[in-house]
N, C-alpha and C. Protein backbone atom coordinates (compact mmCIF):
# COMPACT_ATOMS: atom_id res chain seq x y z
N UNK A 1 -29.16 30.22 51.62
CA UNK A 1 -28.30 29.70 52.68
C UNK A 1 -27.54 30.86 53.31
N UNK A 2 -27.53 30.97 54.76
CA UNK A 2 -26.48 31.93 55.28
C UNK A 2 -25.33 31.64 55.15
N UNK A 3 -24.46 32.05 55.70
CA UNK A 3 -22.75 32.01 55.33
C UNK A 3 -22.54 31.42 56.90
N UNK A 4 -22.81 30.11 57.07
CA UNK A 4 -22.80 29.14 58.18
C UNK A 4 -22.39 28.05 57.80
N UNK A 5 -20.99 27.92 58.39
CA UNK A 5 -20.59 26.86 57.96
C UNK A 5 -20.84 25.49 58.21
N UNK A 6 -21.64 25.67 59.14
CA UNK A 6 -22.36 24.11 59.86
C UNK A 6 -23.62 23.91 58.60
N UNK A 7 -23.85 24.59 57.80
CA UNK A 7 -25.33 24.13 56.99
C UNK A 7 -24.24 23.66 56.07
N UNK A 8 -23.36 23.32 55.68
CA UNK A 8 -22.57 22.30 55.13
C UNK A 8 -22.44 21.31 55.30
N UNK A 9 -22.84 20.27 54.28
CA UNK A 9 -22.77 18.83 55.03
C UNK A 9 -21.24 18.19 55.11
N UNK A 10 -20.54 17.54 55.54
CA UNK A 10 -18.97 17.20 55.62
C UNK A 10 -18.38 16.44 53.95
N UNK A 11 -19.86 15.75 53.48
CA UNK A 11 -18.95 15.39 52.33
C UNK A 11 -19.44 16.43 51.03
N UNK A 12 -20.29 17.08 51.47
CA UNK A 12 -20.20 18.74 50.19
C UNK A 12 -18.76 19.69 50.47
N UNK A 13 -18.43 19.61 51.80
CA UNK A 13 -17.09 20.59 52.33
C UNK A 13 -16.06 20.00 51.67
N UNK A 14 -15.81 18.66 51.85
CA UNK A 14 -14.30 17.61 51.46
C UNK A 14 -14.34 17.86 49.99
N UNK A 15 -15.48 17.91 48.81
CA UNK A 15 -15.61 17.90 47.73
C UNK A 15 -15.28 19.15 47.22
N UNK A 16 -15.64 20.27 47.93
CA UNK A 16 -15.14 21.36 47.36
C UNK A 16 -13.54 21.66 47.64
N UNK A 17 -12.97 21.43 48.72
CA UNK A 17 -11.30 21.36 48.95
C UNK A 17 -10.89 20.42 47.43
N UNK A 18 -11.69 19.45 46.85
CA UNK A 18 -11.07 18.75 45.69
C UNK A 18 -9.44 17.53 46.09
N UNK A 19 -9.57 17.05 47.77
CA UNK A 19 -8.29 16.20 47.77
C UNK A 19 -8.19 14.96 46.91
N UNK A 20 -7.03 14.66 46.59
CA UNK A 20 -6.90 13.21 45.89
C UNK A 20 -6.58 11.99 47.14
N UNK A 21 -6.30 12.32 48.04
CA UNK A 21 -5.93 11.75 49.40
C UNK A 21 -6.85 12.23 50.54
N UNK A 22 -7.69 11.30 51.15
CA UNK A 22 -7.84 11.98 52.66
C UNK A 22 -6.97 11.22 53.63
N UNK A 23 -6.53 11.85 54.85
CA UNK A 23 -5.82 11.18 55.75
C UNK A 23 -6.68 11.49 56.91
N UNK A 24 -7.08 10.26 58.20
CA UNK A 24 -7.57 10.58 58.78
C UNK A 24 -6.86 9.91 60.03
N UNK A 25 -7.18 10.25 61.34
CA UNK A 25 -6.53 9.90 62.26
C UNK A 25 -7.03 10.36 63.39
N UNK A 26 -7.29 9.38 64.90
CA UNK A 26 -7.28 9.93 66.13
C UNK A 26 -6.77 10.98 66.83
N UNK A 27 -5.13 11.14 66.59
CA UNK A 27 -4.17 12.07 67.49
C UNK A 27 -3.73 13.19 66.34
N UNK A 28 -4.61 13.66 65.22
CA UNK A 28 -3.97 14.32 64.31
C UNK A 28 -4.49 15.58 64.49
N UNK A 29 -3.65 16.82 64.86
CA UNK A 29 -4.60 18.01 65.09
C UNK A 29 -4.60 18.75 63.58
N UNK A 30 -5.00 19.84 64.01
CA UNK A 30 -5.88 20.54 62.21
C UNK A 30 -3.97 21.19 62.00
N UNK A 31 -4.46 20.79 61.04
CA UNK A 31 -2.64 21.31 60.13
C UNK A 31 -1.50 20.59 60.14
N UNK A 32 -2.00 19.11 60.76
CA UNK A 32 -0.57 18.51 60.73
C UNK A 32 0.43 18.03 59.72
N UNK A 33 -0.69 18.37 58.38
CA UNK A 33 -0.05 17.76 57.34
C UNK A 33 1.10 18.88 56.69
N UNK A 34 0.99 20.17 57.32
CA UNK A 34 2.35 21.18 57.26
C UNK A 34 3.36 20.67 57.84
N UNK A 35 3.43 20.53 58.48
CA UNK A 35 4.85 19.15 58.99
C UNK A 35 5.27 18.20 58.64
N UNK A 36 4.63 17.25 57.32
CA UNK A 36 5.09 16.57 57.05
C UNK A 36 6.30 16.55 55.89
N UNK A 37 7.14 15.55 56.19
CA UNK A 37 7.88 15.89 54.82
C UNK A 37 8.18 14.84 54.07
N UNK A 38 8.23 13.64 54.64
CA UNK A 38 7.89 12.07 54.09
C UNK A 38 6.70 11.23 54.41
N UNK A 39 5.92 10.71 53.62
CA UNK A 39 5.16 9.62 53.89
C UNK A 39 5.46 8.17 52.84
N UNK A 40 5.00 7.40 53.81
CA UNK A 40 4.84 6.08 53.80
C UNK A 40 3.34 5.97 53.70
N UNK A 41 2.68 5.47 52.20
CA UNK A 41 1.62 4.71 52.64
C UNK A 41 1.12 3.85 51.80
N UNK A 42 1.42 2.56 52.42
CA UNK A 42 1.25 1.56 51.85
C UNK A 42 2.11 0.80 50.99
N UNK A 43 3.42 1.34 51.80
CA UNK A 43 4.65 1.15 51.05
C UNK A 43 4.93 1.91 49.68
N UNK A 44 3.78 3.06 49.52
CA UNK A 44 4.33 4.17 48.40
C UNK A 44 4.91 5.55 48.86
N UNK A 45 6.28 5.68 48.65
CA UNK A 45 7.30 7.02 49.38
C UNK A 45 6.63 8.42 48.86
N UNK A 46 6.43 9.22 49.30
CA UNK A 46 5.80 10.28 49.94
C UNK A 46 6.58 11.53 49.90
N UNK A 47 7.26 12.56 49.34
CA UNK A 47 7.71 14.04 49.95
C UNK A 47 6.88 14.96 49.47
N UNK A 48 6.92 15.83 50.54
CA UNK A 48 5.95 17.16 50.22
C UNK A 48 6.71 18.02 49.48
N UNK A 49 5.90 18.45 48.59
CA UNK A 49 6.49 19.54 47.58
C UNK A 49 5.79 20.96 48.39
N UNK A 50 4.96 21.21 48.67
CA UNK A 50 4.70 22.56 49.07
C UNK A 50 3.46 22.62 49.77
N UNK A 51 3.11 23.52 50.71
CA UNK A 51 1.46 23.30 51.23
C UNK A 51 0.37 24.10 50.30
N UNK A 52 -0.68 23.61 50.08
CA UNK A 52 -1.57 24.24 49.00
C UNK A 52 -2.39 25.44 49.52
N UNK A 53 -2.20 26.17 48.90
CA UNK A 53 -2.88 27.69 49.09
C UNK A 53 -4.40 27.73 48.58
N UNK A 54 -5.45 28.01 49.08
CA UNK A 54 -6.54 27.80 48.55
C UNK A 54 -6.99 29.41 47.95
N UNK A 55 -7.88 29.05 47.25
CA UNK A 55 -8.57 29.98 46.50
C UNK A 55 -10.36 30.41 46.83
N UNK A 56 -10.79 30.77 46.40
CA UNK A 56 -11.95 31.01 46.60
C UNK A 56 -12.70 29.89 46.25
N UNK A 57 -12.48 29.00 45.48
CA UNK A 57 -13.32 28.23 44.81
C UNK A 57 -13.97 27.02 45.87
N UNK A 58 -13.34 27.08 46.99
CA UNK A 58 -13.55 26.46 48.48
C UNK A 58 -15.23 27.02 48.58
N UNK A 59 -15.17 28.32 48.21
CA UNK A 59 -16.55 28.78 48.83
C UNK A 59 -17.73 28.33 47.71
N UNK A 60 -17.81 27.79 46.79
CA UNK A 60 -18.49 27.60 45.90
C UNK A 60 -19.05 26.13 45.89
N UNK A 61 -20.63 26.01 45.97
CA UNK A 61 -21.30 24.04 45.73
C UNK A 61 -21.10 24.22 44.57
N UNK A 62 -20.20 22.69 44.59
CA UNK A 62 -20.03 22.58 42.69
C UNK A 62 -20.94 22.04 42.15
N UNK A 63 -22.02 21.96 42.80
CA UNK A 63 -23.20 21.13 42.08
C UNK A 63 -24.58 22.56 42.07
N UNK A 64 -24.22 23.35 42.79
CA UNK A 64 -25.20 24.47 42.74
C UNK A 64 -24.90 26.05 42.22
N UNK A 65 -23.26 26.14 42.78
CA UNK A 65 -22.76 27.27 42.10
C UNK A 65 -23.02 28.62 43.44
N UNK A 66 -23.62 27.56 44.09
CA UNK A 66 -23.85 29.16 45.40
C UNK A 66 -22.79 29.15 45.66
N UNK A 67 -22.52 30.62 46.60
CA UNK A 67 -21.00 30.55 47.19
C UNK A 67 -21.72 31.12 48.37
N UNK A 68 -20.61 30.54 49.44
CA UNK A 68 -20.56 31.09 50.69
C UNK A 68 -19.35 31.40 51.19
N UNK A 69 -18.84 32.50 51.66
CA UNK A 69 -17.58 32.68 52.05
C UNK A 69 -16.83 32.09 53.75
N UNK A 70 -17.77 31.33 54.07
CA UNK A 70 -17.53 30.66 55.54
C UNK A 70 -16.01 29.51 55.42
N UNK A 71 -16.03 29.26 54.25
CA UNK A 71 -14.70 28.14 54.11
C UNK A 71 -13.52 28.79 54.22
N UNK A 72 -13.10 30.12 53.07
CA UNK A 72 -12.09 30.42 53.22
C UNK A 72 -11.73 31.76 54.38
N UNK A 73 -12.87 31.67 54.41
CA UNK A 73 -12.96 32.90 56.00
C UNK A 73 -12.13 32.06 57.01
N UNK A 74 -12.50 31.07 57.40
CA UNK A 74 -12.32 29.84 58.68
C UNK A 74 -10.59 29.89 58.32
N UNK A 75 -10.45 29.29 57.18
CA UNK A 75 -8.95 29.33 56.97
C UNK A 75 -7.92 30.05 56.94
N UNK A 76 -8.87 31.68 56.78
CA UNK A 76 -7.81 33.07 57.03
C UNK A 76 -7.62 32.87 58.24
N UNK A 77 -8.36 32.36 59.12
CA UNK A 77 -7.86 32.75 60.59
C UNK A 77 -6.46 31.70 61.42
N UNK A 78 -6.08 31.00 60.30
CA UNK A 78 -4.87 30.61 60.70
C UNK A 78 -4.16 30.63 59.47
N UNK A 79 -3.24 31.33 59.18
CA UNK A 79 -2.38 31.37 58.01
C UNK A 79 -0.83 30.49 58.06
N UNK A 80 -0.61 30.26 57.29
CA UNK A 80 0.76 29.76 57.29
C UNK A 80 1.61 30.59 56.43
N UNK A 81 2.61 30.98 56.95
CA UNK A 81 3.51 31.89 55.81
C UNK A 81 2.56 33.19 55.34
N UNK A 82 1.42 33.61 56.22
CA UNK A 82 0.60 34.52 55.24
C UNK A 82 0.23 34.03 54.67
N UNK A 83 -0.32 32.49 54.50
CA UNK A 83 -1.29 32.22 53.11
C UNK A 83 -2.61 31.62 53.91
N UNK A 84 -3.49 31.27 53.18
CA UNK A 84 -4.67 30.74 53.72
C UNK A 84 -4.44 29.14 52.57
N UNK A 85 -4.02 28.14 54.01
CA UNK A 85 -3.73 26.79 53.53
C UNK A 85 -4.57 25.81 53.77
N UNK A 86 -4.72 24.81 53.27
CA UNK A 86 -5.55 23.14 53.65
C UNK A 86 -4.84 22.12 52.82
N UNK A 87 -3.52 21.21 53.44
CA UNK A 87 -3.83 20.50 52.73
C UNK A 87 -2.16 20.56 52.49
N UNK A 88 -1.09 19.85 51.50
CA UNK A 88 -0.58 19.63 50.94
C UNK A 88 -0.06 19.02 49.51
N UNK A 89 0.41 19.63 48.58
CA UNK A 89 1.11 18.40 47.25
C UNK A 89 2.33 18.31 47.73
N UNK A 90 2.16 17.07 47.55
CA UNK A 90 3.03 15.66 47.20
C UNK A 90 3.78 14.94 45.94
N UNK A 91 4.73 14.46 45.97
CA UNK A 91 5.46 13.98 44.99
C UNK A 91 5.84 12.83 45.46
N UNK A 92 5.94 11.59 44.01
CA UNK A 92 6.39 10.40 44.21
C UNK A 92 7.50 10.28 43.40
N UNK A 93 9.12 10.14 43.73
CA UNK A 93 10.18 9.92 42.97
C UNK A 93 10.16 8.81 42.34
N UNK A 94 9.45 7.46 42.50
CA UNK A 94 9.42 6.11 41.53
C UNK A 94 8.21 6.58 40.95
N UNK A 95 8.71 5.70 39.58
CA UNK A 95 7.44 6.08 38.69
C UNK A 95 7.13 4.75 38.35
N UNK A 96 7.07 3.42 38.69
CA UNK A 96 7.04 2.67 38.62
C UNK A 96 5.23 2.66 39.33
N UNK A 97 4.50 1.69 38.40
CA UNK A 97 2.85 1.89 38.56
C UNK A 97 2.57 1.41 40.18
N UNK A 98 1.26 1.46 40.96
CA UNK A 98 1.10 1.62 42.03
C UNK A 98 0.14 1.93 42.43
N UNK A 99 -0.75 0.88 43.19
CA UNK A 99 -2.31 1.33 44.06
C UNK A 99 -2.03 1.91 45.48
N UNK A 100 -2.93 2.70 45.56
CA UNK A 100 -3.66 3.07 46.73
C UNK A 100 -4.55 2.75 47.08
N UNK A 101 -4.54 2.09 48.28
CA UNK A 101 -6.56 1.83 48.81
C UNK A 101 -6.76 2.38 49.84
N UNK A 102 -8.33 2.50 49.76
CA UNK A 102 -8.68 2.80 50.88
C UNK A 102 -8.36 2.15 52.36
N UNK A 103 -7.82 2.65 53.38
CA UNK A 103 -7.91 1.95 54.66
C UNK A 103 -6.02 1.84 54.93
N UNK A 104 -5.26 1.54 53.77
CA UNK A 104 -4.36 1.44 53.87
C UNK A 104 -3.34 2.58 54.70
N UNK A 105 -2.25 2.07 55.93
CA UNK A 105 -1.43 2.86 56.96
C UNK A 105 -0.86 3.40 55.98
N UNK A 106 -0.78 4.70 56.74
CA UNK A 106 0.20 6.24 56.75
C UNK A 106 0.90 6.40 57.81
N UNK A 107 2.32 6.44 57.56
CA UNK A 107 2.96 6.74 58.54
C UNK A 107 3.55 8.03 57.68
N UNK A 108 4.44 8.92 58.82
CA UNK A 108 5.05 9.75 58.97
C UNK A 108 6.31 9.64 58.96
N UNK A 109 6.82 9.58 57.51
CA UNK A 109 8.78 9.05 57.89
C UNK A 109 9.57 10.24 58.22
N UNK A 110 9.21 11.38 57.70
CA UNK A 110 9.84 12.28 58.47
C UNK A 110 8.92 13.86 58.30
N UNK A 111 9.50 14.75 59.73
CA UNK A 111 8.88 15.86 59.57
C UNK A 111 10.04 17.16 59.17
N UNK A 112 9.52 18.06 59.46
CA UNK A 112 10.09 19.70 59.21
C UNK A 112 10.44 19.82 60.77
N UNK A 113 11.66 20.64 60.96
CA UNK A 113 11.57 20.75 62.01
C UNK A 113 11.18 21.89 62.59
């Protein structure tokens, strides 16, 4: 395989980032989730603890072990703070048990300014 990031299929790419959440949306441009600082979803409260710094392991099929360096290349070219980011952790202050489903609204209760 060349180091082309289009010979990636979209759900080999999502699998190697490793999210526990995808958020998807019409009006959402690439990085909006650095702005967030509360969510709502699905009536479970939401603050961001920090944006996630990726590693190399982006460039690696976890089912083949090839690496290609096209993932975290793409992501050097916009840094945040100097880091190469995708993504955010999150924290939930109730610990009280709680589903997530699929399909279920995300809103934005508050941002960074």
């Amino acid at each position: 395989m060349e180091n082309n990031i289009t010979e990636i299929d979209e759900d080999n790419l999502l699998f190697r980032f490793r999210g526990n959440l995808l958020i998807s949306g019409n009006d959402l441009p690439a990085h909006a989730e650095l702005s967030w600082k509360e969510l709502d979803i699905g009536g479970i409260k939401l603050k961001q603890d920090s944006p996630c710094e990726r590693c190399k392991m982006v460039n690696i099929d976890q089912d083949t072990s090839e690496s290609i360096y096209k993932p975290l290349s793409i992501l050097g070219q916009n840094k945040f703070e100097n880091k190469s980011v995708f993504g955010i952790y999150m924290n939930r202050e109730d610990t009280q048990k709680c589903k997530m489903r699929v399909g279920q609204q995300c809103t934005v209760i508050k941002k960074y300014i």
